[in-house]
N, C-alpha and C. Protein backbone atom coordinates (compact mmCIF):
# COMPACT_ATOMS: atom_id res chain seq x y z
N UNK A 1 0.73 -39.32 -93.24
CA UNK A 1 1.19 -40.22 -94.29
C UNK A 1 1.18 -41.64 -93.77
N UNK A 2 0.77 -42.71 -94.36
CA UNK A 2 0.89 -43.76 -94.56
C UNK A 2 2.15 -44.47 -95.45
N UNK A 3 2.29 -45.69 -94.57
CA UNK A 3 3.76 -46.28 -95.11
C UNK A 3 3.34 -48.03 -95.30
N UNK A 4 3.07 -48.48 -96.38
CA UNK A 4 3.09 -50.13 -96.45
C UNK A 4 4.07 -50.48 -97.47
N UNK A 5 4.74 -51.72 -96.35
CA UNK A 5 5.60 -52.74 -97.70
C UNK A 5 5.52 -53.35 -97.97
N UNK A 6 5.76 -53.81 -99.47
CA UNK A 6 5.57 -55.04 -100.20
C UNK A 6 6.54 -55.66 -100.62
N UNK A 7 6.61 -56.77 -100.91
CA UNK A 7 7.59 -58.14 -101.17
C UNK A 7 7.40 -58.42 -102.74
N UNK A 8 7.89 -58.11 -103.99
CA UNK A 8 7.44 -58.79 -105.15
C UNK A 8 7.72 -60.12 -105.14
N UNK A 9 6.89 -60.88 -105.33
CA UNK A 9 7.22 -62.25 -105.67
C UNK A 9 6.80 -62.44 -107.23
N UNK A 10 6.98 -63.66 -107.39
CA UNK A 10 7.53 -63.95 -109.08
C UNK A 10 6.30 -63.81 -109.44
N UNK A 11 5.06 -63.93 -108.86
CA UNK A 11 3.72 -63.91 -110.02
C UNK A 11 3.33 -62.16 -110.20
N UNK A 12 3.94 -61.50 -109.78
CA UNK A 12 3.55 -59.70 -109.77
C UNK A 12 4.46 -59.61 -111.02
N UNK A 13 5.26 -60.14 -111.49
CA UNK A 13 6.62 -59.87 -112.60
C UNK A 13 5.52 -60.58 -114.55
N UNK A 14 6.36 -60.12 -115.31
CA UNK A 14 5.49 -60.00 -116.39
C UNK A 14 7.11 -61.24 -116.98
N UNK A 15 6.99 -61.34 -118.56
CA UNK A 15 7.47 -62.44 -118.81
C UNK A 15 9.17 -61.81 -118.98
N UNK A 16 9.45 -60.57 -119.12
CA UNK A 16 10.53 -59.55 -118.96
C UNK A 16 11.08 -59.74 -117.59
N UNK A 17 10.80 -60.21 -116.82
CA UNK A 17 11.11 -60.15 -114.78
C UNK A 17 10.65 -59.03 -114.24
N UNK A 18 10.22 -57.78 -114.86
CA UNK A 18 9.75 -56.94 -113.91
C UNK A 18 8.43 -56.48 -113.54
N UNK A 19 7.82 -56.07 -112.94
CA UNK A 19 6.73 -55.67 -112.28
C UNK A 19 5.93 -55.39 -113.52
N UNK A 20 4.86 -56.61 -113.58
CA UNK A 20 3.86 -56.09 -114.33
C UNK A 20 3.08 -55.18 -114.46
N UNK A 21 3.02 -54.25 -115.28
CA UNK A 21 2.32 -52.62 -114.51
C UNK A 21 1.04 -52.34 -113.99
N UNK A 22 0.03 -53.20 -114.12
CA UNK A 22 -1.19 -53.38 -113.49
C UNK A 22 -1.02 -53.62 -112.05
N UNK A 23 0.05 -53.91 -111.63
CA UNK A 23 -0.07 -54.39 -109.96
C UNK A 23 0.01 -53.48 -109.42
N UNK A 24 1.10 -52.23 -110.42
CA UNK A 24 1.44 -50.95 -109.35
C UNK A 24 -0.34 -50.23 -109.00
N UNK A 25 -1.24 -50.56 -109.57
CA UNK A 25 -2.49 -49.94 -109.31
C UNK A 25 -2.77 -50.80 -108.16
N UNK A 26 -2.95 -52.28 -108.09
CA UNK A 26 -3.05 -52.89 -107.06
C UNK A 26 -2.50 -52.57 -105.56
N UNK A 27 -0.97 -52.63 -106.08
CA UNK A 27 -0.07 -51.60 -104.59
C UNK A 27 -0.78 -50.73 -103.95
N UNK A 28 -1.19 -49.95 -105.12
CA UNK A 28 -1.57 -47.80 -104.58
C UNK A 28 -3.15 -48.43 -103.91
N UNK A 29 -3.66 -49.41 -104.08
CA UNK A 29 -5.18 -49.53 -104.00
C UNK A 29 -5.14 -50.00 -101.99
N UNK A 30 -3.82 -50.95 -101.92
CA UNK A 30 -3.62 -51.42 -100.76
C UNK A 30 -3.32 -50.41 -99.98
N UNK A 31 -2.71 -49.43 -100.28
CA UNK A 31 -1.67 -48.28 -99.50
C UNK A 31 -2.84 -47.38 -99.08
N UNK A 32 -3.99 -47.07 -99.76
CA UNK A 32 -5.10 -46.29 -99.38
C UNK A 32 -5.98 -47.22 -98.86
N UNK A 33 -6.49 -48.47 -98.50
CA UNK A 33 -6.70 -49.48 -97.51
C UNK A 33 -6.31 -48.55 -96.18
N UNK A 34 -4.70 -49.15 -95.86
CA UNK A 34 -4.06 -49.21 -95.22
C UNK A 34 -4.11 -47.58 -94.20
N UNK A 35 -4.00 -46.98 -95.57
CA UNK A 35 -3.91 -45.18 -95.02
C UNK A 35 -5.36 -45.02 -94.18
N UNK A 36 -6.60 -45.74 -94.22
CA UNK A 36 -7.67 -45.07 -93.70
C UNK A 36 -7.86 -46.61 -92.63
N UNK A 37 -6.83 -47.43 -92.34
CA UNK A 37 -6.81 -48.49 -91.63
C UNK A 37 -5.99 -47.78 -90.44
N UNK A 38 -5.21 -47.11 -90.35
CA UNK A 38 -3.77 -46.73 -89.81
C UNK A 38 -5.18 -45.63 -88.50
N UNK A 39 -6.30 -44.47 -89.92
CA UNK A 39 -6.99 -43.94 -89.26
C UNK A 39 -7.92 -45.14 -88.12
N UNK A 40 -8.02 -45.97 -88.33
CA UNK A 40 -9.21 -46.53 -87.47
C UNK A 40 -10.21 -46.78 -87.97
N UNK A 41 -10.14 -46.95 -89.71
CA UNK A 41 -11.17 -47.15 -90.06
C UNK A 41 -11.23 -48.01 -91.09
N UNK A 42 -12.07 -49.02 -91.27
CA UNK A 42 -11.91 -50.22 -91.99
C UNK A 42 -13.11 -49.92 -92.80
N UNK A 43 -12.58 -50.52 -94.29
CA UNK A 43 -13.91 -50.28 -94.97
C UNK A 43 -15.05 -51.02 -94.97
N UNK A 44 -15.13 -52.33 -94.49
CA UNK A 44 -16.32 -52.79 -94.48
C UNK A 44 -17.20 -52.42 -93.15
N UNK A 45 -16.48 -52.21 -92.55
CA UNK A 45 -17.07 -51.18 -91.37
C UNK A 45 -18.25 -50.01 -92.03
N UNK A 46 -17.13 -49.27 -92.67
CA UNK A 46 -17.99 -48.07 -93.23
C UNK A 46 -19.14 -48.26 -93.83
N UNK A 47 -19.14 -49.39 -94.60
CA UNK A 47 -19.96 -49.95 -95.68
C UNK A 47 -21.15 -50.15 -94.66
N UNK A 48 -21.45 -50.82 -93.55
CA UNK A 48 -22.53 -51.58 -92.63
C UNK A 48 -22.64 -50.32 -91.58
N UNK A 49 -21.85 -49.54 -91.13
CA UNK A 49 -22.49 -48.71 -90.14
C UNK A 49 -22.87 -47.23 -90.73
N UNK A 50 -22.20 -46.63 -91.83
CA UNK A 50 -22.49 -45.29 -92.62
C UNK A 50 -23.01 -45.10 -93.84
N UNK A 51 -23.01 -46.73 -94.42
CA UNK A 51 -23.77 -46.62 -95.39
C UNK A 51 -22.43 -45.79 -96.84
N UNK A 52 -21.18 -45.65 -96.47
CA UNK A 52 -20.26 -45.42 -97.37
C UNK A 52 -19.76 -46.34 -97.78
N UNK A 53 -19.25 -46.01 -99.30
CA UNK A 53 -18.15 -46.98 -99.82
C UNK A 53 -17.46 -45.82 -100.91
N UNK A 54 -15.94 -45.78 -101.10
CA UNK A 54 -15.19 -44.98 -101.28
C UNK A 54 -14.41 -45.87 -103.01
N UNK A 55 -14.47 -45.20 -104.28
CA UNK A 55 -14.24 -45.36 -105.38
C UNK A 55 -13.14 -44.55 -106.09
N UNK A 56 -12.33 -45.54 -106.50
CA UNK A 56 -11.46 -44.64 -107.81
C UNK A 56 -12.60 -44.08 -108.87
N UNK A 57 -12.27 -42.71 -109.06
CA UNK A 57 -12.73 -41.38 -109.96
C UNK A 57 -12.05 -41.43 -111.01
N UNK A 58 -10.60 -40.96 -111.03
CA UNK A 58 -9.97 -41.01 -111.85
C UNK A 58 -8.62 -40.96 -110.80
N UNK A 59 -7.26 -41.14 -112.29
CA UNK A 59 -6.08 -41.27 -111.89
C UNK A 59 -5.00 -40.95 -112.40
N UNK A 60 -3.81 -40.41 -112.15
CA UNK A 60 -3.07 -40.16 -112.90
C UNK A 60 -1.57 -40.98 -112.88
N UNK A 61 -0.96 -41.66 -113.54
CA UNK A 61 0.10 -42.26 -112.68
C UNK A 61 1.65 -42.32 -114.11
N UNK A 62 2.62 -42.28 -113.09
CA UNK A 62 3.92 -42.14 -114.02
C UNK A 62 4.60 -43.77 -113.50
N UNK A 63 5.12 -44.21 -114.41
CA UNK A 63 5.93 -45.11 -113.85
C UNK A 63 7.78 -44.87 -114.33
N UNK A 64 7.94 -44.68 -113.40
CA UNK A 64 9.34 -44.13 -113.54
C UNK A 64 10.72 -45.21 -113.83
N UNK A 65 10.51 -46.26 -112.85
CA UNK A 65 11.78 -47.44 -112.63
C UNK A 65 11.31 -48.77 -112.61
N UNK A 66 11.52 -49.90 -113.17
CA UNK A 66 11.15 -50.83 -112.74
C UNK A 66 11.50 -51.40 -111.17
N UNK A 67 10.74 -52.71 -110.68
CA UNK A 67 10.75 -53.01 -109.81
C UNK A 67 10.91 -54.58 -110.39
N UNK A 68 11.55 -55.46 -109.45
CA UNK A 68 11.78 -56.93 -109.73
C UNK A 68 11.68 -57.57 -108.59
N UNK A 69 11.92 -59.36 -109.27
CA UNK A 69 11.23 -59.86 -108.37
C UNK A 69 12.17 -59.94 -107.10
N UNK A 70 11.70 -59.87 -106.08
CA UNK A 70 12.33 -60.37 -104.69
C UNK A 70 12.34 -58.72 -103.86
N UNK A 71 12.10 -57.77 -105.00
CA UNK A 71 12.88 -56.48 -104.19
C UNK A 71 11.69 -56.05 -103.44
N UNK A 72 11.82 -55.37 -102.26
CA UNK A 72 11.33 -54.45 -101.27
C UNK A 72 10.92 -53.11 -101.57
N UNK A 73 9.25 -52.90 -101.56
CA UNK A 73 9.32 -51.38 -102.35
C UNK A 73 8.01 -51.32 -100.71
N UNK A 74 7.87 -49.89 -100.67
CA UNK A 74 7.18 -48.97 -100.15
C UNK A 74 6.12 -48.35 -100.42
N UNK A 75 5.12 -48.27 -100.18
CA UNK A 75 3.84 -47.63 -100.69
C UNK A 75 3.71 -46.40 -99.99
N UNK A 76 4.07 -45.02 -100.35
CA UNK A 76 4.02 -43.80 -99.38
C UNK A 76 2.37 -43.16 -100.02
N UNK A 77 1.34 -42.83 -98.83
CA UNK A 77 0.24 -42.47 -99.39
C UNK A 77 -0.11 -41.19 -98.11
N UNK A 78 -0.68 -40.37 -98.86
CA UNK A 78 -1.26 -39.34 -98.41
C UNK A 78 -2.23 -38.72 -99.37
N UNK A 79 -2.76 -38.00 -98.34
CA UNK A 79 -3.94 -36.98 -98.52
C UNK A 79 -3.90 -35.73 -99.32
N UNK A 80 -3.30 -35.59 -100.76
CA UNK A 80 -3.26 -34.45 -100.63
C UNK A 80 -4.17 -33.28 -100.86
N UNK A 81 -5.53 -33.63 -100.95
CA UNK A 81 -6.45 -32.41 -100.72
C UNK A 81 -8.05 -33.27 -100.21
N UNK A 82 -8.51 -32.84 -99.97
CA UNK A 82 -10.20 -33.07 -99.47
C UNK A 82 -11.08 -32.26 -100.06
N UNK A 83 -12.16 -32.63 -100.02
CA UNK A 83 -13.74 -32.23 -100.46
C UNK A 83 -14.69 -32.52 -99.92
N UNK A 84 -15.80 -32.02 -100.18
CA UNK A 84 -16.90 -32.67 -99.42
C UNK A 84 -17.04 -34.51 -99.88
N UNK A 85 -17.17 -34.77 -101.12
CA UNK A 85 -17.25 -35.63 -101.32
C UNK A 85 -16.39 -36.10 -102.32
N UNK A 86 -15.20 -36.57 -101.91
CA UNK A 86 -13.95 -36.54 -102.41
C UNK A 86 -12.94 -36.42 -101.92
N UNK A 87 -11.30 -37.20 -102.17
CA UNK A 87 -10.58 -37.11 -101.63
C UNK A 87 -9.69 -37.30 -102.82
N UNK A 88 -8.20 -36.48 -102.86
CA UNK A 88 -7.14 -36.30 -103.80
C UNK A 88 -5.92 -37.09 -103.31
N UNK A 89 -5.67 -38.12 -103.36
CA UNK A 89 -4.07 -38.98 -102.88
C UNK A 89 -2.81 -38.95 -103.72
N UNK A 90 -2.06 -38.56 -103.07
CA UNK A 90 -0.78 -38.34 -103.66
C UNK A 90 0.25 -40.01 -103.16
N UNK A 91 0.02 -40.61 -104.30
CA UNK A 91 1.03 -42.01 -103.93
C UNK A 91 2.07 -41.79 -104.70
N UNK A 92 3.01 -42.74 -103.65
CA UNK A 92 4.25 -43.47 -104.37
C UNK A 92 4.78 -44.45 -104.41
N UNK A 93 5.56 -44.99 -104.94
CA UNK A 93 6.05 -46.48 -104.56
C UNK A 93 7.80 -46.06 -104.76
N UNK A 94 8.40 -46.75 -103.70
CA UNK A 94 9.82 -46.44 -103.36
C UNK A 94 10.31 -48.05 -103.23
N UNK A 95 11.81 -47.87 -103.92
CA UNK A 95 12.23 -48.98 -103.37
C UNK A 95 12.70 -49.08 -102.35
N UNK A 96 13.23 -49.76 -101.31
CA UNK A 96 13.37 -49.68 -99.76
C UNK A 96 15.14 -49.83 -99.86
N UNK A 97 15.76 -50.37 -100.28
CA UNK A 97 17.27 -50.75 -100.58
C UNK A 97 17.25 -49.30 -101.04
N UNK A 98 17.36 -49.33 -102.12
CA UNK A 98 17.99 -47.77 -103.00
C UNK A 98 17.35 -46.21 -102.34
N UNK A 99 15.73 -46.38 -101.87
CA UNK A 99 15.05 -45.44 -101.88
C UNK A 99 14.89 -44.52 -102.99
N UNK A 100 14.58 -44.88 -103.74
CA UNK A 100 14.56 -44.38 -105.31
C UNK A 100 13.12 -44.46 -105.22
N UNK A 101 12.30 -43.48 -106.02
CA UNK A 101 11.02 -43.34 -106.67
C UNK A 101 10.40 -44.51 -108.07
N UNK A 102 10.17 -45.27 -107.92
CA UNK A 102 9.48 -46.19 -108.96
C UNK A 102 8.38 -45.88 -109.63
N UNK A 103 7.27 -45.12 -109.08
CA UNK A 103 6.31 -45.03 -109.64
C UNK A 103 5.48 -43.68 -108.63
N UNK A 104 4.70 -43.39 -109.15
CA UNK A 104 3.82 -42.05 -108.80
C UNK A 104 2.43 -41.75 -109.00
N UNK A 105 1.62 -41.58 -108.27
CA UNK A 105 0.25 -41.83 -108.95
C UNK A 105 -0.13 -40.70 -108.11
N UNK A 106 -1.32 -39.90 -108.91
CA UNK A 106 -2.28 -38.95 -108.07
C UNK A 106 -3.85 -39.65 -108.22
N UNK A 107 -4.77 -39.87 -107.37
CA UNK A 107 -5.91 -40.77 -107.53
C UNK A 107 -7.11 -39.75 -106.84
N UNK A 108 -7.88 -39.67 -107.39
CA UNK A 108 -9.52 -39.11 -106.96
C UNK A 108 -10.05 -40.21 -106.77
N UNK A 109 -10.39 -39.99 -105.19
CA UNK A 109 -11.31 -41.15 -104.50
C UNK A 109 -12.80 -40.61 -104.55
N UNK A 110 -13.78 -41.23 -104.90
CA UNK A 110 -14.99 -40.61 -104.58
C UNK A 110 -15.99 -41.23 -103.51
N UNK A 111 -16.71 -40.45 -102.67
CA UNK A 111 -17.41 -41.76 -101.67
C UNK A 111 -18.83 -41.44 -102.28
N UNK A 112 -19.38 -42.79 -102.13
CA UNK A 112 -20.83 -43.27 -102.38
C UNK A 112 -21.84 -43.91 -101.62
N UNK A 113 -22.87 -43.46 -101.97
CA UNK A 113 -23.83 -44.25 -101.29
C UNK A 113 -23.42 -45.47 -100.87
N UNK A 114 -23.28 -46.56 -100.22
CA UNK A 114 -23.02 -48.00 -100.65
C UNK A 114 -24.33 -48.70 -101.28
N UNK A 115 -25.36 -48.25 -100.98
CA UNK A 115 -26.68 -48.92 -101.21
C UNK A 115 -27.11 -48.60 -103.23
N UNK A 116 -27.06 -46.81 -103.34
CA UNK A 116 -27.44 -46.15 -104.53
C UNK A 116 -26.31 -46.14 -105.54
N UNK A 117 -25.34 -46.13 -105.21
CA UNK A 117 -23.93 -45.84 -105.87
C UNK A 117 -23.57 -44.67 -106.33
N UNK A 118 -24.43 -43.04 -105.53
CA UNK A 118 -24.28 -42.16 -105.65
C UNK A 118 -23.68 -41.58 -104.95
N UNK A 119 -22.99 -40.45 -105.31
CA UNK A 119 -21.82 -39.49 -104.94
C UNK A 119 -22.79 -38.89 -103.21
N UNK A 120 -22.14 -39.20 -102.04
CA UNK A 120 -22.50 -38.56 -100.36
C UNK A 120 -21.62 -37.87 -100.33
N UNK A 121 -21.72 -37.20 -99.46
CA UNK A 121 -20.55 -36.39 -98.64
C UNK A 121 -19.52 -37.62 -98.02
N UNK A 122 -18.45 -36.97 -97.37
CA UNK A 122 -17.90 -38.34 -96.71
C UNK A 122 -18.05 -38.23 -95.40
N UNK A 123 -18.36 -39.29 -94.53
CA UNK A 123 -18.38 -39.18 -93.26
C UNK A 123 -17.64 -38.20 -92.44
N UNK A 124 -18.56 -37.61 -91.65
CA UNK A 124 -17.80 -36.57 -90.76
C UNK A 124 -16.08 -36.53 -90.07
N UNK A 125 -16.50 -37.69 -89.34
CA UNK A 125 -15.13 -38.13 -88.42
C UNK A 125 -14.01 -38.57 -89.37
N UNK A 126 -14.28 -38.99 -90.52
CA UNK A 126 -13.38 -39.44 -91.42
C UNK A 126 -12.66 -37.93 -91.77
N UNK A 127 -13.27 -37.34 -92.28
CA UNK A 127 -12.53 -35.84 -92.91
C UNK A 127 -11.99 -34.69 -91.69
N UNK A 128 -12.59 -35.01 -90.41
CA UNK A 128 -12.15 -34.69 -89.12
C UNK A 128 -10.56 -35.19 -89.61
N UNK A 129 -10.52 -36.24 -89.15
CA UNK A 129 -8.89 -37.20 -88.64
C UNK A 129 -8.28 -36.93 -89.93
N UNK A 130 -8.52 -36.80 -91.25
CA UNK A 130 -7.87 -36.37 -92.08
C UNK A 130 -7.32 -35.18 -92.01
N UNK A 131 -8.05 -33.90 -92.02
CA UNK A 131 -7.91 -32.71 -91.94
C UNK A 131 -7.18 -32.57 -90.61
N UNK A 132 -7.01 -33.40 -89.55
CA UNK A 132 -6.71 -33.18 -88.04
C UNK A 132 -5.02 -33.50 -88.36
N UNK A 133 -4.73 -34.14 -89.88
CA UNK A 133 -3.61 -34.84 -89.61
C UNK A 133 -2.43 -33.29 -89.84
């Protein structure tokens, strides 16, 4: 599992004060960054030496609590299933004060050619260190 925190500041907030709901996609987008950063692996890396680049498929997401400005939330991300070409993430976003659940998302990553924009397998060592976790 992967763990990143974020800071809302006033431009993430909608004209209500709370978390405009488009960002929570932004959050979950950083937290799976981060989750395959944590592995050792950076995506533009992937992009120039394997010829991968890794895409939202589809998504599913609940938003449970708001979030406001100034507060401290958590991006919890994991793996929860693999494929050959494909990966299933189970996110969340927590607030860090309360530890309360804010939001929830399940996301299908797909990897691609970077060149064709077609569906590859995913790199070996990548689904190694995943599956290793």
């Amino acid at each position: 599992m992967s763990l990143l925190n974020i800071r809302i500041y006033y431009e993430d907030t909608d004209s209500g004060g709370v978390v405009y709901y488009a960002n929570y996609l932004k959050f979950i987008e950083r937290g799976r960054s981060e989750f395959l950063r944590d592995m050792g692996f950076e995506q533009d890396q992937l992009i120039e030496s394997q010829g991968a680049i890794f895409v939202v498929r589809s998504l599913k997401a609940e938003y449970l609590l708001p979030a406001r400005f100034n507060d401290m939330l958590t991006v919890h991300t994991q793996v929860e299933k693999s494929r050959r070409a494909s990966l299933i993430f189970s996110q969340k976003i927590t607030d860090l004060k309360q530890n309360k659940v804010l939001f929830e998302a399940q996301v299908t990553v797909a990897c691609l050619d970077a060149q064709k924009f077609k569906p590859r397998a995913i790199p070996s060592d990548i689904l190694e260190k995943i599956n290793g976790q």
